[in-house]
C-alpha atoms as a PDB file:
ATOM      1  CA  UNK A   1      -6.095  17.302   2.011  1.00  0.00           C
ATOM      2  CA  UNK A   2      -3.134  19.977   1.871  1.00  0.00           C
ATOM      3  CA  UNK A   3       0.133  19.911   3.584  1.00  0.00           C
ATOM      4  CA  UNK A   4      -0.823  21.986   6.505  1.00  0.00           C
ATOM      5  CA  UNK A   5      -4.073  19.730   7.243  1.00  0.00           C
ATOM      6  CA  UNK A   6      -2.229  16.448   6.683  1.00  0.00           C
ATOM      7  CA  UNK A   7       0.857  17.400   9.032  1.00  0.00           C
ATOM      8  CA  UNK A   8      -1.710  18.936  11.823  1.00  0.00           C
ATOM      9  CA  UNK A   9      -3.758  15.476  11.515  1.00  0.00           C
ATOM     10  CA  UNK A  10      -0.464  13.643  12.107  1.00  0.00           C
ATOM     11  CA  UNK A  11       1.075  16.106  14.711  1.00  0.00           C
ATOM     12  CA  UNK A  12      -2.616  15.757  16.501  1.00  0.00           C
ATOM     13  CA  UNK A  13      -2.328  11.497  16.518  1.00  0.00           C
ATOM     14  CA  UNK A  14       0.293  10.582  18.195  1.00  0.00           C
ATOM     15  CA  UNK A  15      -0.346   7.864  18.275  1.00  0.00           C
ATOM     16  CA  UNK A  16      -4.021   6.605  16.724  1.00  0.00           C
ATOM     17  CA  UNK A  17      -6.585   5.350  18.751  1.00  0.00           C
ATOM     18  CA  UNK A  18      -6.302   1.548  19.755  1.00  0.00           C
ATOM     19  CA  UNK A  19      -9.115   0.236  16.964  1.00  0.00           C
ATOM     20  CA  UNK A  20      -9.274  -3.086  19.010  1.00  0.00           C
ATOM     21  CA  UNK A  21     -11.143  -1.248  22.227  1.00  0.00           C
ATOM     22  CA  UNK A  22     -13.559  -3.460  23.957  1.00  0.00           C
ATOM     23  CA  UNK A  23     -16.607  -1.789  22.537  1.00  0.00           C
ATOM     24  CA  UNK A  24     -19.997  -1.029  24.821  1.00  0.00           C
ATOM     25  CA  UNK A  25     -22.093  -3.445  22.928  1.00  0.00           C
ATOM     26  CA  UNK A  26     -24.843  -2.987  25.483  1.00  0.00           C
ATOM     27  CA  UNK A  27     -24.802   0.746  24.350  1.00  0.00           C
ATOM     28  CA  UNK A  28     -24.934  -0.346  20.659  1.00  0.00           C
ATOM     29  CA  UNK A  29     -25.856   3.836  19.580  1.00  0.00           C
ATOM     30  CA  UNK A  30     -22.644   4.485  21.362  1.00  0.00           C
ATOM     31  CA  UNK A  31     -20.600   1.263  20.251  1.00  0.00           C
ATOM     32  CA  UNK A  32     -21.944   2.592  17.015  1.00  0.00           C
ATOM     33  CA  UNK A  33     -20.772   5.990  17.296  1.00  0.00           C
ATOM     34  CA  UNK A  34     -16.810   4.885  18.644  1.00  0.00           C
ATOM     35  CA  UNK A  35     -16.786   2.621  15.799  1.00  0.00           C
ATOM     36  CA  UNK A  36     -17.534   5.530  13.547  1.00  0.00           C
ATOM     37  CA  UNK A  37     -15.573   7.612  14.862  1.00  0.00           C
ATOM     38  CA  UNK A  38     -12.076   5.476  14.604  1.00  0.00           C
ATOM     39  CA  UNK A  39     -12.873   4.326  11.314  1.00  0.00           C
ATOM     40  CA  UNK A  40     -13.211   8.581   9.918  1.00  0.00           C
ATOM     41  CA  UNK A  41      -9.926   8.758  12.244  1.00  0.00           C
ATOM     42  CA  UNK A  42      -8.460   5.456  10.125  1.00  0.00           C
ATOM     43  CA  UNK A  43      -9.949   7.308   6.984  1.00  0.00           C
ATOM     44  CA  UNK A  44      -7.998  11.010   7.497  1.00  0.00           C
ATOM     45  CA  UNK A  45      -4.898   8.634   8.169  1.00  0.00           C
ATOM     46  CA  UNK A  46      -4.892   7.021   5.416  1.00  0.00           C
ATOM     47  CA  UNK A  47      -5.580  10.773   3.589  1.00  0.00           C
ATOM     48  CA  UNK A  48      -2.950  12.291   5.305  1.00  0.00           C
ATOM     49  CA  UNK A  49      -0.153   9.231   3.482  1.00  0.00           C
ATOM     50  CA  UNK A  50      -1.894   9.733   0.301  1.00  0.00           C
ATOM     51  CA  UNK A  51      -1.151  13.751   0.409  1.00  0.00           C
ATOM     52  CA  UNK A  52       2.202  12.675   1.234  1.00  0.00           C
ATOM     53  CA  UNK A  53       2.509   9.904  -1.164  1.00  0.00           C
ATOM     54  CA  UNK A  54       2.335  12.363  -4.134  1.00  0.00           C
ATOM     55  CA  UNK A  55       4.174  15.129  -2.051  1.00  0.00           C
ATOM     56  CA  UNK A  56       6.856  13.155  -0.034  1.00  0.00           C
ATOM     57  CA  UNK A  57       8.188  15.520   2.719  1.00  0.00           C
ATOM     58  CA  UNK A  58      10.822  14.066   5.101  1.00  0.00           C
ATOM     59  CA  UNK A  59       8.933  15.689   8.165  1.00  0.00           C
ATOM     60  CA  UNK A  60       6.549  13.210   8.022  1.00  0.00           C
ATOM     61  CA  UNK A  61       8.278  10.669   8.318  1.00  0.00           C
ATOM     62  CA  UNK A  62       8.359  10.092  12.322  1.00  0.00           C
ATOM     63  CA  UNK A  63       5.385  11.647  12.930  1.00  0.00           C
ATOM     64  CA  UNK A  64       4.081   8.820  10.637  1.00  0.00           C
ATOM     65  CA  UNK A  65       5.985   5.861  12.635  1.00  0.00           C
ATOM     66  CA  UNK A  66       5.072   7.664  15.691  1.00  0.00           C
ATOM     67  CA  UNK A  67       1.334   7.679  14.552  1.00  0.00           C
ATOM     68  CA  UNK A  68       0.796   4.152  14.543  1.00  0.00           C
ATOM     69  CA  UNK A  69      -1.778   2.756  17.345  1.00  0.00           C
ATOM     70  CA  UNK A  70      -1.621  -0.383  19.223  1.00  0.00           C
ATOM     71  CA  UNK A  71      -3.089  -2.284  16.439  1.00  0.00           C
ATOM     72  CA  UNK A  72      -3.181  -2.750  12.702  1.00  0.00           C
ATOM     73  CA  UNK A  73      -5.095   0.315  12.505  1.00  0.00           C
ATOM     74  CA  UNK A  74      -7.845  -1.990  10.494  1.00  0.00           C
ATOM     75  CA  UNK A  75      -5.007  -2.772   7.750  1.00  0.00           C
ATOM     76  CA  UNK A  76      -4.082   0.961   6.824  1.00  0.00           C
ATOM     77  CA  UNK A  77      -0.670   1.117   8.531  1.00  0.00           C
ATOM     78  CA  UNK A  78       0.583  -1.244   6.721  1.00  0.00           C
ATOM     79  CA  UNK A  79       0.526   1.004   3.405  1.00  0.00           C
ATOM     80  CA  UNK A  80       2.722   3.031   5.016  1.00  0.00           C
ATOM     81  CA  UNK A  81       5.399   0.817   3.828  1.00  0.00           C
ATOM     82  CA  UNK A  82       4.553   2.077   0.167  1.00  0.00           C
ATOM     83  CA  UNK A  83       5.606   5.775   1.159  1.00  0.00           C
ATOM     84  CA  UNK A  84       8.826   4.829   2.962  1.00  0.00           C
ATOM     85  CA  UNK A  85      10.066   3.434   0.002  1.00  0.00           C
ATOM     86  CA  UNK A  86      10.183   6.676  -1.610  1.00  0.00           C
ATOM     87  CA  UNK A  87      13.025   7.947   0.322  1.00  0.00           C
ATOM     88  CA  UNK A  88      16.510   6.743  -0.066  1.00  0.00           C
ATOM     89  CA  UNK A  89      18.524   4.985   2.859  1.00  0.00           C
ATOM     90  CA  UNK A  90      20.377   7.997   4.505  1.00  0.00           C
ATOM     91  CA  UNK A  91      17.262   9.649   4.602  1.00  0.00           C
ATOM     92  CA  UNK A  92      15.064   6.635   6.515  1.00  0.00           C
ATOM     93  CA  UNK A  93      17.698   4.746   8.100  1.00  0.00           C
ATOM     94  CA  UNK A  94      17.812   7.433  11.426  1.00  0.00           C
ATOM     95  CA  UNK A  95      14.349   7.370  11.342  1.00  0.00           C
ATOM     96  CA  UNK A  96      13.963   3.794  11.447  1.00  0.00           C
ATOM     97  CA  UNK A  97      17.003   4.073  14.444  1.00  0.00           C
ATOM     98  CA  UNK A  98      14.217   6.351  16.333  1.00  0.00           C
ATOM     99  CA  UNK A  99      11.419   4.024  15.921  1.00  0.00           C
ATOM    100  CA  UNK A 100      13.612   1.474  16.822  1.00  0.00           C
ATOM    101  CA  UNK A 101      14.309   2.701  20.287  1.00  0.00           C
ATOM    102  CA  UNK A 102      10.783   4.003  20.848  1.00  0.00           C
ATOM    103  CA  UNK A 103       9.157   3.027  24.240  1.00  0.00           C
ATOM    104  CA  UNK A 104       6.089   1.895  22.382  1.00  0.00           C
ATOM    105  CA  UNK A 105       6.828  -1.686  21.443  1.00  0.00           C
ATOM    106  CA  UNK A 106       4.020  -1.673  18.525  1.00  0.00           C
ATOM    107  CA  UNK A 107       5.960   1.389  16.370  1.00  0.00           C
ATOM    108  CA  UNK A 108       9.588  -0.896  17.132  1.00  0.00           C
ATOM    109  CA  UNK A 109       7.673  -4.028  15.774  1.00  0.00           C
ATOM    110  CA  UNK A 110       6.385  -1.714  12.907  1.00  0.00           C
ATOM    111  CA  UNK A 111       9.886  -0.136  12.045  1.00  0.00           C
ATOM    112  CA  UNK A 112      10.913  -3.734  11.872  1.00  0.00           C
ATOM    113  CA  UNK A 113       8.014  -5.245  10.019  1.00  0.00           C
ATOM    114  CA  UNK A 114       8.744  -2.191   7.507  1.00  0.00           C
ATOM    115  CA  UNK A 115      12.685  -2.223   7.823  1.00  0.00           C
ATOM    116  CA  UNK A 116      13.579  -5.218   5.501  1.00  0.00           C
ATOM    117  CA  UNK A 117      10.395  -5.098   3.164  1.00  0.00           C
ATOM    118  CA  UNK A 118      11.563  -1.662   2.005  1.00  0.00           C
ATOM    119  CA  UNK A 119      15.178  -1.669   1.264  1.00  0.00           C
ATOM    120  CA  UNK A 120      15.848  -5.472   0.647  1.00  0.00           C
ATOM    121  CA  UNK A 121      17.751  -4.939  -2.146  1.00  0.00           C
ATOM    122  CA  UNK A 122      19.977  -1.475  -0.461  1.00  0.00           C
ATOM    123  CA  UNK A 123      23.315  -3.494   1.064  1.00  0.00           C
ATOM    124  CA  UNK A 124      24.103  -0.605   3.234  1.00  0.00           C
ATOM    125  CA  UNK A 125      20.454  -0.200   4.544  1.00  0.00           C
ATOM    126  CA  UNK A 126      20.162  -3.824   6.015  1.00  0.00           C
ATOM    127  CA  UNK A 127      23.355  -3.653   7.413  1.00  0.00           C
ATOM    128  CA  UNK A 128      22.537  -0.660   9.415  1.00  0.00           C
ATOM    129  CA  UNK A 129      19.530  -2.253  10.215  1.00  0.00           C
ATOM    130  CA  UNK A 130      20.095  -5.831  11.010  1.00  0.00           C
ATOM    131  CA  UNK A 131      22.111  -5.335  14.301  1.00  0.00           C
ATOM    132  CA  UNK A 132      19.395  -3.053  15.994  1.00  0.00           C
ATOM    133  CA  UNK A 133      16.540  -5.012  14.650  1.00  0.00           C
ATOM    134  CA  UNK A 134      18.356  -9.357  15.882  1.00  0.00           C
ATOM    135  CA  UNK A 135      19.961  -7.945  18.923  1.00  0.00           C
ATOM    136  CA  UNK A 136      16.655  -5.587  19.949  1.00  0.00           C
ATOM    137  CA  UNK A 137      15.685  -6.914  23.672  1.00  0.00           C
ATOM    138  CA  UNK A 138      11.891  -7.048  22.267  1.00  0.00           C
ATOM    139  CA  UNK A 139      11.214 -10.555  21.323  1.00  0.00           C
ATOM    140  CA  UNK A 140       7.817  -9.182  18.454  1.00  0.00           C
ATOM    141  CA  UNK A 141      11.015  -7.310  16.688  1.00  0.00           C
ATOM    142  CA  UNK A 142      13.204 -10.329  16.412  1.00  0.00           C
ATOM    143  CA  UNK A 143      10.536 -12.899  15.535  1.00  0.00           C
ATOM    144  CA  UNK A 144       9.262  -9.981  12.774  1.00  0.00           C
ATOM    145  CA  UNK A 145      12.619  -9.532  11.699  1.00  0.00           C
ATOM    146  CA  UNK A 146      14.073 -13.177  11.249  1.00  0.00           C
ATOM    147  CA  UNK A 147      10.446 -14.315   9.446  1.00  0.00           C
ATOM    148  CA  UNK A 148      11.046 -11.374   7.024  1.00  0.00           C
ATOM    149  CA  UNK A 149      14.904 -12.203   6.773  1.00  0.00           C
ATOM    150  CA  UNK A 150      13.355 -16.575   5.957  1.00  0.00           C
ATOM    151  CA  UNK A 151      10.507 -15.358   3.935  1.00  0.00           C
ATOM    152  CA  UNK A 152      12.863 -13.520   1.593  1.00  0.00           C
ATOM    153  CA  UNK A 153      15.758 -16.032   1.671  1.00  0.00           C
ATOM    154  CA  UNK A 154      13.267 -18.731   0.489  1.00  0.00           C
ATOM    155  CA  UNK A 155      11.785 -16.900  -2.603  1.00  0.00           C
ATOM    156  CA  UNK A 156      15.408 -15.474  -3.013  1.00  0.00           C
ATOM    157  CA  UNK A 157      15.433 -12.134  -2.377  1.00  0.00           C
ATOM    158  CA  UNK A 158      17.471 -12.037   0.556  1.00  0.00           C
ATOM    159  CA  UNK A 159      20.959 -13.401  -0.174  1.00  0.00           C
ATOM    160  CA  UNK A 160      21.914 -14.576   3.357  1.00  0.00           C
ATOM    161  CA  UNK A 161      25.453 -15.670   2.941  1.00  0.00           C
ATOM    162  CA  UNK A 162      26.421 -12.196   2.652  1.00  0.00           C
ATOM    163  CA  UNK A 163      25.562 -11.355   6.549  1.00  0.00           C
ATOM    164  CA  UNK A 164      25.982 -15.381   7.238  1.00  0.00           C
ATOM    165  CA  UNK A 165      28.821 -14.590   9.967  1.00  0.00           C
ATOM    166  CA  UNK A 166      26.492 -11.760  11.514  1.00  0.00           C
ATOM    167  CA  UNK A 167      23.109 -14.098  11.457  1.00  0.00           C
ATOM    168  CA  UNK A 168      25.513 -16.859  12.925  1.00  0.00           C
ATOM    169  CA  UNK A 169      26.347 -14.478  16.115  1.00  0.00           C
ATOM    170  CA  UNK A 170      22.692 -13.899  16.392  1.00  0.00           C
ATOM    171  CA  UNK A 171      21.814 -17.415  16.467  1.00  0.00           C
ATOM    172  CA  UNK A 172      23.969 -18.177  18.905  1.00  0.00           C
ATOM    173  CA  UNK A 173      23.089 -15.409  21.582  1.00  0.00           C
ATOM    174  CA  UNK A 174      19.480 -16.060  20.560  1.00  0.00           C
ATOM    175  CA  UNK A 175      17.280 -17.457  23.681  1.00  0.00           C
ATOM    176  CA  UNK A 176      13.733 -18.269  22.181  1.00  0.00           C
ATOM    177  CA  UNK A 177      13.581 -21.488  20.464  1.00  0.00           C
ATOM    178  CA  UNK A 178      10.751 -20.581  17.524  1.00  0.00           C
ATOM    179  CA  UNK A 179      13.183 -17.787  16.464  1.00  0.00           C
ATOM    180  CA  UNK A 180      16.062 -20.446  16.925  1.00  0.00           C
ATOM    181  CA  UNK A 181      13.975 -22.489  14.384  1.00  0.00           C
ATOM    182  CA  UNK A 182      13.819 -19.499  11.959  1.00  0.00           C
ATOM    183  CA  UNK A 183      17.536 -19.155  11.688  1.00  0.00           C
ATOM    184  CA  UNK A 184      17.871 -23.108  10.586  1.00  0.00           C
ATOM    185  CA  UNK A 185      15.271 -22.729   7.923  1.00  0.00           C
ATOM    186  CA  UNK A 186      17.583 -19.795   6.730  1.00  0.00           C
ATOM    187  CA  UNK A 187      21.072 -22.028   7.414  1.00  0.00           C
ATOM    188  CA  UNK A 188      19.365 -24.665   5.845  1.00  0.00           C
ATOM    189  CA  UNK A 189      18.596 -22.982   1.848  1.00  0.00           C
END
């Protein structure tokens, strides 16, 4: 794939196809056929990030986030996480403040599934980012962010004392009790 193909495929998916459609079974030829055709879609996807993984180009960037379907998109997206990497902070970070206020509430849940897998150990990145991501009004982002924020803390790579006053606000302004429980198993270690 060359640039021009790989930013056209992007620029032309905005986002992917849902691959979770109800598919006409009774029509198996044409259940067939859909089926084919999403996973060649998931296939030129996945094409497009590997042109892009050996020639980053910061263009892509939110037409990637903004690619993402209403699903996993059958594992793929979640390589993208593997390219985003590649840029530093000040590059992502508005980026990640785009997908963040999205209307689609799959590419916010995304950005913050990707947000603190990325730059874990960049200070400055998960301060910008920990504010949009516990205070976001979508429930998926907050319950994606404070797993991440536990999962980490427990193997230790997420130092949580240093943002202990922050994740303390959060806690208390925090409404749903399974997210509640998240922030103990983090207060607790």
């Amino acid at each position: 794939m060359t640039y021009e193909e790989a930013i056209n495929f992007l620029k032309s998916h905005q986002p992917m196809p849902d691959t979770q459609i109800p598919l006409p079974w009774e029509n198996k030829e044409l259940a067939s056929q859909l089926a084919n055709e999403i996973e060649s879609l998931l296939t030129k996807w996945e094409e497009a990030l590997d042109y892009f993984m050996e020639h980053p180009c910061e263009e892509s960037i939110p037409l990637f986030f903004n690619s993402l379907g209403d699903d996993d998109g059958l594992g793929v997206y979640t390589l993208l996480r593997h390219y985003l990497v590649k840029f530093p902070p000040e590059i992502v970070i508005p980026y990640f403040k785009s997908a963040f206020r999205s209307p689609s509430p799959i590419i916010r849940t995304w950005a913050a599934d990707f947000a603190l897998d990325i730059h874990s150990g960049a200070q400055d990145f998960i301060e910008a980012m920990l504010p949009l991501l516990l205070d976001s009004s979508n429930v998926g982002i907050r319950i994606c962010t404070i797993s991440a924020l536990s999962s980490k803390a427990r193997k230790g790579f997420f130092d949580w004392h240093l943002y202990e006053t922050f994740l303390r606000q959060a806690y208390e302004k925090e409404t749903d009790k399974d997210i509640k429980q998240s922030y103990e198993e983090i207060f607790a270690l």
